[in-house]
Each structure stands twice: as structure tokens, then as C-alpha cells.
Protein backbone atom coordinates (compact mmCIF):
# COMPACT_ATOMS: atom_id res chain seq x y z
CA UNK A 1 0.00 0.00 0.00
CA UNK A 2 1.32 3.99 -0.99
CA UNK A 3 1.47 6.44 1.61
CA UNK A 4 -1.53 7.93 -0.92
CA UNK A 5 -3.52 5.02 -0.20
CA UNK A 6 -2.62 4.62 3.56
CA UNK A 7 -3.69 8.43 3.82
CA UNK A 8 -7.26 7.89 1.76
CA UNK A 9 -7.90 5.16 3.92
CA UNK A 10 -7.15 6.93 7.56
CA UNK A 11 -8.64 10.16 6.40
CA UNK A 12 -12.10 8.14 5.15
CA UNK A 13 -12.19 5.94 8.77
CA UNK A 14 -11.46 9.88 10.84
CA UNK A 15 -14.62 10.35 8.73
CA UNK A 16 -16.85 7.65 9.38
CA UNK A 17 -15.45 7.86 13.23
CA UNK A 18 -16.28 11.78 13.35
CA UNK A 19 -12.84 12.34 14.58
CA UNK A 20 -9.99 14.97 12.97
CA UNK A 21 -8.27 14.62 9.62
CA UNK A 22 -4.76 12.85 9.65
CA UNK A 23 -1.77 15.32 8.25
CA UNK A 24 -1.37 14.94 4.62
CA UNK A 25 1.73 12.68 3.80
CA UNK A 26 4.81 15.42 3.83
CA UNK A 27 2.91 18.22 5.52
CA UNK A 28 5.83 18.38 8.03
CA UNK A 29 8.68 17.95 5.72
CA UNK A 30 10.57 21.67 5.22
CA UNK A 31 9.90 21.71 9.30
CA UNK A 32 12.16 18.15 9.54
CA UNK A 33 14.85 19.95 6.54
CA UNK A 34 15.03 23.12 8.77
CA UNK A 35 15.59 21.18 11.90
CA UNK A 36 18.08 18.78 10.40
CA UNK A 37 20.00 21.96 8.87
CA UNK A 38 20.13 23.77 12.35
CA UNK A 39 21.41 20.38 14.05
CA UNK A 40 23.89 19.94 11.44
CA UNK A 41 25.48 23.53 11.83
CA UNK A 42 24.93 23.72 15.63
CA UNK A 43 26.99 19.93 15.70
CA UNK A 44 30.16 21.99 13.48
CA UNK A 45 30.12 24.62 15.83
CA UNK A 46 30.50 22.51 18.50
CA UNK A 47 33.02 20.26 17.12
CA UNK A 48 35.12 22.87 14.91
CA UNK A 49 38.64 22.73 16.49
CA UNK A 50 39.84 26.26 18.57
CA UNK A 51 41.22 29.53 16.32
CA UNK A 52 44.61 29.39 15.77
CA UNK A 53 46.51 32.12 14.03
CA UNK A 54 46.09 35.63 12.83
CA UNK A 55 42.14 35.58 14.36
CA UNK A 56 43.39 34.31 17.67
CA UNK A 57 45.81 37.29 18.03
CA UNK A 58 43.09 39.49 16.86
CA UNK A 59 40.72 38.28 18.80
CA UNK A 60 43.40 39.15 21.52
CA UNK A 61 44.03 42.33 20.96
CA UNK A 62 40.31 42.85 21.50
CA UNK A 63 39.41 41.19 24.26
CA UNK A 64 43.06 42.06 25.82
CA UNK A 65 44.04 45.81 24.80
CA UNK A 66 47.46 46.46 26.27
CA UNK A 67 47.81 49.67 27.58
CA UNK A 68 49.47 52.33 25.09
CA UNK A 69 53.05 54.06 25.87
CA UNK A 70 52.95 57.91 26.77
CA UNK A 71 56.08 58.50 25.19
């Protein structure tokens, strides 16, 4: 049986039983995409490795401001 079918057939017993409509087959599907896309990027985040480099001293510098000469 098709998820078409399966979905006639639940959506004509709701009917007969007075009770709601089932959600048509892929009602929910760019809701799954967006939450598999946020997961994704939230897992790099987590696992990208620590700055190294020119953004690390720059980074530095901002967080870190040494205090200029008077000279």
C-alpha cells in the first residue's frame, strides 16, 4: 500500500469515526529539513577545532588591549 492510499484510507475511517483529519503525507517535511540543517550547523560549531593564528591574536588584541606608551 502507498502512503496515498494509507492516507485515503485513515482520512475516510477519521470520517466515518467523526474524529480529525490525519496530516497529509509530507505536511511536516521543510519543518524536519530546517531542523536537520540547524542540528547539522549547531553539531560543526560545537566540534570545529579552537582559532589558531592571525584571528586568535586578533581576537586578543580585542578582548586584551594592552595599555598604550605615553612617550
Amino acid at each position: 500500500m502507498s502512503i496515498t492510499q494509507q492516507y485515503v484510507l485513515d482520512t475516510y475511517r477519521a470520517r466515518q469515526l467523526g474524529e480529525p483529519a490525519p496530516p497529509a503525507p509530507g505536511a511536516h517535511d521543510w519543518q524536519l529539513a530546517r531542523e536537520w540543517r540547524d542540528y547539522r550547523q549547531f553539531r560543526a560549531v560545537v566540534a570545529e577545532p579552537p582559532v589558531h593564528g592571525r584571528i586568535r591574536q586578533a581576537l586578543g588584541r580585542l578582548l586584551h588591549p594592552r595599555p598604550r606608551s605615553t612617550c
